[in-house]
Every structure is written in structure tokens, then in C-alpha cells.
PDB file of N, CA and C in Angstrom:
ATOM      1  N   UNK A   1       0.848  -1.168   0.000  1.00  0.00           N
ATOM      2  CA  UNK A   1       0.000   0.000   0.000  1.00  0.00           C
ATOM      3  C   UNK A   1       0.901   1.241   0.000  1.00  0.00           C
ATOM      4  N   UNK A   2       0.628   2.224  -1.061  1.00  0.00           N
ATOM      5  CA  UNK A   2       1.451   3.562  -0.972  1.00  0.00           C
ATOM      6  C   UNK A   2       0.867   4.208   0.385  1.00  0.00           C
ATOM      7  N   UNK A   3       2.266   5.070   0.815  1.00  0.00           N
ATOM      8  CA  UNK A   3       1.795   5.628   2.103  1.00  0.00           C
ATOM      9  C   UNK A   3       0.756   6.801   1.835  1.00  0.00           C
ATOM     10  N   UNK A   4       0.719   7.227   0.966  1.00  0.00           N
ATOM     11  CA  UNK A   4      -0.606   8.550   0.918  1.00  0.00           C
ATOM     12  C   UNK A   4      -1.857   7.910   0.971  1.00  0.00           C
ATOM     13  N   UNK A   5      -2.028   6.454   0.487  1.00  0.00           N
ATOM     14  CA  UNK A   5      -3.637   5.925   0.359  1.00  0.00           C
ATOM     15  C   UNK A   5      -4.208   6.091   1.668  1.00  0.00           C
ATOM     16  N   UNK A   6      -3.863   6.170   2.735  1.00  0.00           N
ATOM     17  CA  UNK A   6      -4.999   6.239   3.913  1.00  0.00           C
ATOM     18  C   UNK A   6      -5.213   7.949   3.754  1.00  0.00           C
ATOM     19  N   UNK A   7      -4.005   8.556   3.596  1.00  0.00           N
ATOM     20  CA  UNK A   7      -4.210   9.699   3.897  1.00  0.00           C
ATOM     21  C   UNK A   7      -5.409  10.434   2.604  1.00  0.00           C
ATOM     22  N   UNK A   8      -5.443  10.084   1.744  1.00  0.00           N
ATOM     23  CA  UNK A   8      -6.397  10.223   0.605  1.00  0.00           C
ATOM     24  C   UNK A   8      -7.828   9.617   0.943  1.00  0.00           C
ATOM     25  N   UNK A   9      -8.178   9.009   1.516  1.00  0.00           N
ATOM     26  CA  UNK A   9      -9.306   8.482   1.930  1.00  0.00           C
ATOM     27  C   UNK A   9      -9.660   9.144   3.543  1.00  0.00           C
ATOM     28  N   UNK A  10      -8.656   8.978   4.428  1.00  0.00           N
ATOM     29  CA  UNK A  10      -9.018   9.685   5.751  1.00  0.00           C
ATOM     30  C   UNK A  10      -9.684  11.035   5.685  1.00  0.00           C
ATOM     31  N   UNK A  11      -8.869  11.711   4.846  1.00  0.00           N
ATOM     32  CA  UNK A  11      -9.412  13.142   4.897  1.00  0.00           C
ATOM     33  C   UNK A  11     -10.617  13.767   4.393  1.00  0.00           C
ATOM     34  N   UNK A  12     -10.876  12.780   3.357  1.00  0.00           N
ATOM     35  CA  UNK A  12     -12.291  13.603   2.989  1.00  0.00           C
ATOM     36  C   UNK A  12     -13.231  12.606   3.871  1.00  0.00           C
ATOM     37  N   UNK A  13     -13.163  11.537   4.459  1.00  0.00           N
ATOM     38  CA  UNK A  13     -13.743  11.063   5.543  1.00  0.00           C
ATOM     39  C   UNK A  13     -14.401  11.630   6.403  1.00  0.00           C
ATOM     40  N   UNK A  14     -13.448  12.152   7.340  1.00  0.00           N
ATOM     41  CA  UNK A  14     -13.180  12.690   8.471  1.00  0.00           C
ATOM     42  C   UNK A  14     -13.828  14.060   8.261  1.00  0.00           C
ATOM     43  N   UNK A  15     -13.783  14.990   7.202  1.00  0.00           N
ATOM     44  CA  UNK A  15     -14.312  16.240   6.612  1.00  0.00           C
ATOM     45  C   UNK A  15     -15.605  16.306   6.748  1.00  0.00           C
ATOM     46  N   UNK A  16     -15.872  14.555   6.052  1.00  0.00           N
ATOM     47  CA  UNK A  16     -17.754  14.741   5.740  1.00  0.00           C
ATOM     48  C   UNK A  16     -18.239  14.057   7.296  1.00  0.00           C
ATOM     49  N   UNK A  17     -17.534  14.207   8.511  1.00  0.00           N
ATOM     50  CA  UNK A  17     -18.071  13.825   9.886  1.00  0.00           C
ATOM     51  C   UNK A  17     -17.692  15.213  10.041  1.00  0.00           C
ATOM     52  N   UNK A  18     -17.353  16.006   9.863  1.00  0.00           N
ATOM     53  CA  UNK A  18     -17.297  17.050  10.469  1.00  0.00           C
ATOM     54  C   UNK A  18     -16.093  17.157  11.378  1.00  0.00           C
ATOM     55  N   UNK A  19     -15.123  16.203  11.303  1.00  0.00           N
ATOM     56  CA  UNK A  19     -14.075  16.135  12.452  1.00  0.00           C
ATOM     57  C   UNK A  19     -12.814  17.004  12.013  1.00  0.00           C
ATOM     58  N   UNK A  20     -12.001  17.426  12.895  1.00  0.00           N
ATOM     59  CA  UNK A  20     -10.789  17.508  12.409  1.00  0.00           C
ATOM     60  C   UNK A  20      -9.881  17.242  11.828  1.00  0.00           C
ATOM     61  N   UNK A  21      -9.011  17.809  10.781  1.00  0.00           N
ATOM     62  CA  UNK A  21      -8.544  16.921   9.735  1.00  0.00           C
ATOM     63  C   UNK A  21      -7.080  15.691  10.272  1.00  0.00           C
ATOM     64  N   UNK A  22      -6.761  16.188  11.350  1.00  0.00           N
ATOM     65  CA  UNK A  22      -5.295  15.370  11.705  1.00  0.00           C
ATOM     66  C   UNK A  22      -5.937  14.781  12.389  1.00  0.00           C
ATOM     67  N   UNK A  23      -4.755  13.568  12.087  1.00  0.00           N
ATOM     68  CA  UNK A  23      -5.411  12.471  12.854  1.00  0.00           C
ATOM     69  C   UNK A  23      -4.878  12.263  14.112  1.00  0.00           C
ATOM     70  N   UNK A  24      -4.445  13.108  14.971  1.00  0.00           N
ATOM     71  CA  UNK A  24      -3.978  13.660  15.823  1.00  0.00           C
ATOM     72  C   UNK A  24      -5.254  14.256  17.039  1.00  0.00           C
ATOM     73  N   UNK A  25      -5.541  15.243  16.080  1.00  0.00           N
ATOM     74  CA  UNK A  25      -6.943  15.851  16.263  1.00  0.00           C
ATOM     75  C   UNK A  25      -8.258  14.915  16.186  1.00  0.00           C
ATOM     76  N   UNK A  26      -8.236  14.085  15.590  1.00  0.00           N
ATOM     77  CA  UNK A  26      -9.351  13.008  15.188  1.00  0.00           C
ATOM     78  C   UNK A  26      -9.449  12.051  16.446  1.00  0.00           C
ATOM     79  N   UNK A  27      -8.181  11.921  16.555  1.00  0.00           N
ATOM     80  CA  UNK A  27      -7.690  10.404  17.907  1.00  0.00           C
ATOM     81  C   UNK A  27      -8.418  11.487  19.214  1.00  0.00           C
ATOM     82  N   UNK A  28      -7.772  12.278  19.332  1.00  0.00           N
ATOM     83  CA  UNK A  28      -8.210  12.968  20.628  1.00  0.00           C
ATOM     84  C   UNK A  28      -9.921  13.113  20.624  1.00  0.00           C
ATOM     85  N   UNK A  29     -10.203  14.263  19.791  1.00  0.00           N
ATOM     86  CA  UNK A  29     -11.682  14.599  19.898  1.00  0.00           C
ATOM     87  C   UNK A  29     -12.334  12.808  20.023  1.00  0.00           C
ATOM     88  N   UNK A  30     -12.158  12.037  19.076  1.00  0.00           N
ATOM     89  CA  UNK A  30     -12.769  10.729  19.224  1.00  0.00           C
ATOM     90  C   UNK A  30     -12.816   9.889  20.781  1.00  0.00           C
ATOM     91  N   UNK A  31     -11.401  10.011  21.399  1.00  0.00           N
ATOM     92  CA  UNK A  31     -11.298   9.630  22.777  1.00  0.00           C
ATOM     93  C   UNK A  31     -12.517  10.451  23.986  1.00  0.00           C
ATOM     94  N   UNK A  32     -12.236  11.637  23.449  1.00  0.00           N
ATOM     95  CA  UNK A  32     -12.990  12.891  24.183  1.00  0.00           C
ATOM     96  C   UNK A  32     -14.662  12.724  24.584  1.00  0.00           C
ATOM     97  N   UNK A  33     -15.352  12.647  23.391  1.00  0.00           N
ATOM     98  CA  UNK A  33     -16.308  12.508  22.621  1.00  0.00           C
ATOM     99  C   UNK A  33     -17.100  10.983  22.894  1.00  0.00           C
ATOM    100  N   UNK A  34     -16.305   9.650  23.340  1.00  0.00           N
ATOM    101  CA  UNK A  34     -16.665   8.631  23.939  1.00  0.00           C
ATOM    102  C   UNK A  34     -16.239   8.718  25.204  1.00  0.00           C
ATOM    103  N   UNK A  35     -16.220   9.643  26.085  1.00  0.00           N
ATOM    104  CA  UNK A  35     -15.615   9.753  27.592  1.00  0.00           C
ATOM    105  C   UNK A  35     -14.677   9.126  28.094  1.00  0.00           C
ATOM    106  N   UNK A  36     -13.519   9.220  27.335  1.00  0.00           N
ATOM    107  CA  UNK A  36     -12.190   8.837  27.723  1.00  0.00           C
ATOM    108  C   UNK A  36     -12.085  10.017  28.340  1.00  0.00           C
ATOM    109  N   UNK A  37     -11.415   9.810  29.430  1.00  0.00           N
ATOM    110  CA  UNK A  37     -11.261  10.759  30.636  1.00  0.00           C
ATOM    111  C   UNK A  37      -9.801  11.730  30.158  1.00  0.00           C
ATOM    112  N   UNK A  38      -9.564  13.055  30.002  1.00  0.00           N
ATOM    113  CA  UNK A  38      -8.853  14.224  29.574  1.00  0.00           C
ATOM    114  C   UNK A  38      -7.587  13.592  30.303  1.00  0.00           C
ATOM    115  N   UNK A  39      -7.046  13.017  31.214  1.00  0.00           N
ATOM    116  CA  UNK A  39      -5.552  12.804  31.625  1.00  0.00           C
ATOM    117  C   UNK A  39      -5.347  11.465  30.648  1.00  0.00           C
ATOM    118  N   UNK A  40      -6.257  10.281  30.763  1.00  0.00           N
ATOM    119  CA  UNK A  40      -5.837   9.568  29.462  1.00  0.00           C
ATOM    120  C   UNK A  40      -5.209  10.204  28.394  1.00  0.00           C
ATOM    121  N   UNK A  41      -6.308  10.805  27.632  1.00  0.00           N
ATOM    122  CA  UNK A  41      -5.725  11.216  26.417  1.00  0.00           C
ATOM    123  C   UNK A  41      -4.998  12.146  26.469  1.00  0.00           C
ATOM    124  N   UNK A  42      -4.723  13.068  27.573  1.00  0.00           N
ATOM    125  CA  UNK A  42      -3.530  13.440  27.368  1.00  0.00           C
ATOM    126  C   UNK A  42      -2.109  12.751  27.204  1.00  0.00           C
ATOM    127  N   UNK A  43      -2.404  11.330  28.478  1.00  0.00           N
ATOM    128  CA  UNK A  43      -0.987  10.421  28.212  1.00  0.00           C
ATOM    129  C   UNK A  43      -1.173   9.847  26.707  1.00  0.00           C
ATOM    130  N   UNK A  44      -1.939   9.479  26.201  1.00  0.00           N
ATOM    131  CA  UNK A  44      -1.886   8.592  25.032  1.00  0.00           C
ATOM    132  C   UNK A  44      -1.537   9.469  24.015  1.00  0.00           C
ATOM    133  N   UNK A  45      -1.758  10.578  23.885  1.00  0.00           N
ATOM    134  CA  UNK A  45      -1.018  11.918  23.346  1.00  0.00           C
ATOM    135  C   UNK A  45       0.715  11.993  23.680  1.00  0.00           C
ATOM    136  N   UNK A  46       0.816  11.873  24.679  1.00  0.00           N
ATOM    137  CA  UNK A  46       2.567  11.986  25.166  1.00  0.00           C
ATOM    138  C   UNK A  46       2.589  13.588  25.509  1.00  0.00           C
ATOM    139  N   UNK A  47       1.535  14.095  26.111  1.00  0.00           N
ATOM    140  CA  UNK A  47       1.723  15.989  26.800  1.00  0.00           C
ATOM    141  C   UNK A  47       1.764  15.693  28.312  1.00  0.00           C
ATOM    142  N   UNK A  48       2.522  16.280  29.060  1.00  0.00           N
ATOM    143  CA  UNK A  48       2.789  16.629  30.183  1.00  0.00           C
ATOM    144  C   UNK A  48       2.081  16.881  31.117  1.00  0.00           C
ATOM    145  N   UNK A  49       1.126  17.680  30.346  1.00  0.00           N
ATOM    146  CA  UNK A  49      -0.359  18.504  31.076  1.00  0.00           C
ATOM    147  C   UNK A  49      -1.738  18.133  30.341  1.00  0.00           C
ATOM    148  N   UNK A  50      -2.446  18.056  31.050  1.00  0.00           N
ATOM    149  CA  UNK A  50      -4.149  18.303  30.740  1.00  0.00           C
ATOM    150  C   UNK A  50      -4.381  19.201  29.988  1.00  0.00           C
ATOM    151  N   UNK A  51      -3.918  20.277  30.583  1.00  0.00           N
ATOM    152  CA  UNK A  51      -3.796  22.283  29.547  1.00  0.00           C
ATOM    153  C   UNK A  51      -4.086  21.269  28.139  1.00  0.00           C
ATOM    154  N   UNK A  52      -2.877  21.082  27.752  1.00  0.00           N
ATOM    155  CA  UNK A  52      -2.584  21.277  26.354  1.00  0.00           C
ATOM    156  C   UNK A  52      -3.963  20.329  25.517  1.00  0.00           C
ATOM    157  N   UNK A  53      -4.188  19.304  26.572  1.00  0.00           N
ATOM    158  CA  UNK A  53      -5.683  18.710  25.450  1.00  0.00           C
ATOM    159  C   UNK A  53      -6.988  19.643  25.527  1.00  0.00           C
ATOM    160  N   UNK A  54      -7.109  20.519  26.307  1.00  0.00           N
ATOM    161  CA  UNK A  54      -8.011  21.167  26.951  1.00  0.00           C
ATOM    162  C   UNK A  54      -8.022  22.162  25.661  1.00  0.00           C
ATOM    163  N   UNK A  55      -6.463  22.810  25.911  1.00  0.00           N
ATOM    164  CA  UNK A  55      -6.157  24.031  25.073  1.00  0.00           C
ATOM    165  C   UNK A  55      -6.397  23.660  23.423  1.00  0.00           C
ATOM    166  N   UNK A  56      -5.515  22.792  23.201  1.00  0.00           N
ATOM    167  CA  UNK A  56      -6.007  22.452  21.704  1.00  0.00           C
ATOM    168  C   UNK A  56      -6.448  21.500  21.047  1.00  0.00           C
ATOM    169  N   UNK A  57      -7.091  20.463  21.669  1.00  0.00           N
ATOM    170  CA  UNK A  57      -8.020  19.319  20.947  1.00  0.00           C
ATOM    171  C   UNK A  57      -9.153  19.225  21.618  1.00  0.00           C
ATOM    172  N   UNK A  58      -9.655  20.138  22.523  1.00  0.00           N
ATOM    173  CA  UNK A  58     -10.954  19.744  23.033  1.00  0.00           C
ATOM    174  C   UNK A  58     -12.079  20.677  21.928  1.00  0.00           C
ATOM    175  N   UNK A  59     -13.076  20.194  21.083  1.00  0.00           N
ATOM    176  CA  UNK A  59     -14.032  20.812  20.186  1.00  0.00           C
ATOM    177  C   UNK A  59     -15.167  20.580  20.942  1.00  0.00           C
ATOM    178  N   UNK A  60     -16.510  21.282  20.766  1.00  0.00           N
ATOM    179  CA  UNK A  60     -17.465  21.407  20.882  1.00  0.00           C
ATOM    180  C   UNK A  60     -17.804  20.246  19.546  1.00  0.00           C
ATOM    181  N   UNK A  61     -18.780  19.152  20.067  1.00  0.00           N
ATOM    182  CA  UNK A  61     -19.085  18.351  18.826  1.00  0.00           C
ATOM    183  C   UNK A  61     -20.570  18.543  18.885  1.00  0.00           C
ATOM    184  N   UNK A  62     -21.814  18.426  17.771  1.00  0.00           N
ATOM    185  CA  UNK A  62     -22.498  18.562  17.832  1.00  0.00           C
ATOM    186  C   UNK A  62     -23.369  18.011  18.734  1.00  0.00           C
ATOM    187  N   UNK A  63     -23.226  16.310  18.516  1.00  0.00           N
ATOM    188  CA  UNK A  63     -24.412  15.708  19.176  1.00  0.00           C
ATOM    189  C   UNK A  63     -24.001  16.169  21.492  1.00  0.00           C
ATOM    190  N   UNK A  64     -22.843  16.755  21.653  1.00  0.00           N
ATOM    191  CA  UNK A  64     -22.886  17.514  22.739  1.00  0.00           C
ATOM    192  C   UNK A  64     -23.589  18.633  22.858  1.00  0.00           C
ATOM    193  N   UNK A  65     -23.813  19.611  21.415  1.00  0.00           N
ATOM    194  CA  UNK A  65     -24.472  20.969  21.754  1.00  0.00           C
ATOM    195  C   UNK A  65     -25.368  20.555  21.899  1.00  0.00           C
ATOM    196  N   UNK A  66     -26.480  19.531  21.134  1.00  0.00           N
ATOM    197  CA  UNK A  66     -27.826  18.932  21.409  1.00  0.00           C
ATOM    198  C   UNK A  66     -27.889  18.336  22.754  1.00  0.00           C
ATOM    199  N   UNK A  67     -26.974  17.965  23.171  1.00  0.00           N
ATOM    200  CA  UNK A  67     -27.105  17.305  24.271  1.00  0.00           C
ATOM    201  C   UNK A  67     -27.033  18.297  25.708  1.00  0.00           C
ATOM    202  N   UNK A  68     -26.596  19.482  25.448  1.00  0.00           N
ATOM    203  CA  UNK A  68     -26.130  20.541  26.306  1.00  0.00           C
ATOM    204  C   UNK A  68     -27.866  20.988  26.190  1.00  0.00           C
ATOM    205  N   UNK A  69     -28.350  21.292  25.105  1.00  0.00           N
ATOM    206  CA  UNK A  69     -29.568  22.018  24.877  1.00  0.00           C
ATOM    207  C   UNK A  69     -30.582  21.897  25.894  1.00  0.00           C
ATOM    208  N   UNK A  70     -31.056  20.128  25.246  1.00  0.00           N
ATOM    209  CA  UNK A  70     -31.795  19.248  26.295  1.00  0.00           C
ATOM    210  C   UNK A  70     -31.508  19.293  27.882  1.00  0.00           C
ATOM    211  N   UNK A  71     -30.173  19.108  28.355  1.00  0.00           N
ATOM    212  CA  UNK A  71     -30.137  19.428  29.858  1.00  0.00           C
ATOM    213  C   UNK A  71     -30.900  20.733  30.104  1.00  0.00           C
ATOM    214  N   UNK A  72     -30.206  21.629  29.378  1.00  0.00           N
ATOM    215  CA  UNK A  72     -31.110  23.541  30.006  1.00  0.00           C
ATOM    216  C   UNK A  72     -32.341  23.336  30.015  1.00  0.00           C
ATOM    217  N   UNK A  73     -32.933  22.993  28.720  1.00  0.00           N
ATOM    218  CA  UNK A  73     -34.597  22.738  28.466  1.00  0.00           C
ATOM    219  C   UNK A  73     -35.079  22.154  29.656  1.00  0.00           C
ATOM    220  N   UNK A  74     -34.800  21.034  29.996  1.00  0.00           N
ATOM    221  CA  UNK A  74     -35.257  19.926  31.545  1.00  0.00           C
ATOM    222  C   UNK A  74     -34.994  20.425  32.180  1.00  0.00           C
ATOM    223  N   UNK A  75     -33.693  21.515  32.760  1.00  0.00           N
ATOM    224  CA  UNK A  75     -33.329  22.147  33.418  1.00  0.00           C
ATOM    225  C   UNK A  75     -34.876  23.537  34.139  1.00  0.00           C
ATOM    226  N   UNK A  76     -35.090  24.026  32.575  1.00  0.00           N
ATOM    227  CA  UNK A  76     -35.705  25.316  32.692  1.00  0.00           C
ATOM    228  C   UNK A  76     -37.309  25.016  32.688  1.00  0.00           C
ATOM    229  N   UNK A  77     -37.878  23.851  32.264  1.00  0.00           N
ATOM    230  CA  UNK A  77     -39.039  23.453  32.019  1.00  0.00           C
ATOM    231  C   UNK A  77     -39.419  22.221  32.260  1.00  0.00           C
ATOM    232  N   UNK A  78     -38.528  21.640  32.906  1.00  0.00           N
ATOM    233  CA  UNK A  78     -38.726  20.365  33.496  1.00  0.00           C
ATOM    234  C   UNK A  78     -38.994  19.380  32.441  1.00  0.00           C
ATOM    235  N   UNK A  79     -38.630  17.914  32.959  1.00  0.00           N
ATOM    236  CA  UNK A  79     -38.609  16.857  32.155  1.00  0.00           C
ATOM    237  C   UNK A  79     -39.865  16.369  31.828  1.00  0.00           C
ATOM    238  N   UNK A  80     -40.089  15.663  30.280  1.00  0.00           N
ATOM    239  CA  UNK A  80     -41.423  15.023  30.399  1.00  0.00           C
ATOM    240  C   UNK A  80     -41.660  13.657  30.409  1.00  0.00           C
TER     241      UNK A  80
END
């Protein structure tokens, strides 16, 4: 397998999920996003600190903003 073939397929992948294009960025938000706990993926990353996953791989993903929504809503109007 030439080494660009994943990378030719990953990216427009990953684009049409809406994810980040490195797979760097992909590994993390993905860990994130299934509640792998932020000091994991920071070690499985190889960073020192929490900061740095916090600082630059933590995204807002959608099915969280929906999910953020619904808490306020139940929050503000109670559950049905």
C-alpha cells in the first residue's frame, strides 16, 4: 500500500463527519467525545499537562451541543 492511500481516503472522511482533519486531532476529539477521561488522552497523546488537550483538541461536537440544549430545556421546564 502507498503511504498517501490512507491519507487520501481519511481526509475527505473525516471532513464529511465534520471532524478535524489530523489524525492527531481526530484520535483525541474521538477519545474525548466517547468519555475517555482528559488525563488519558492526554498520556496517550505523550503531553505533560491536561492544559494542552483542553487548550487544543478539546471541540465542541455537535451531538454535545444537542445534548447541552436538552439538559437547560429539563433544566428550565422540566422533564417530560
Amino acid at each position: 500500500m502507498h503511504l498517501d492511500t490512507i491519507g487520501k481516503w481519511f481526509k475527505p472522511y473525516i471532513k464529511k463527519l465534520g471532524l478535524p482533519i489530523s489524525i492527531r486531532h481526530t484520535n483525541s476529539t474521538l477519545m474525548i467525545a466517547n468519555n475517555v477521561d482528559i488525563a488519558t488522552v492526554s498520556a496517550r497523546l505523550g503531553h505533560a499537562s491536561i492544559n494542552t488537550i483542553i487548550k487544543y483538541y478539546m471541540h465542541p461536537l455537535e451531538k454535545n451541543m444537542r445534548k447541552s440544549a436538552y439538559v437547560l430545556q429539563d433544566l428550565l421546564v422540566g422533564k417530560k
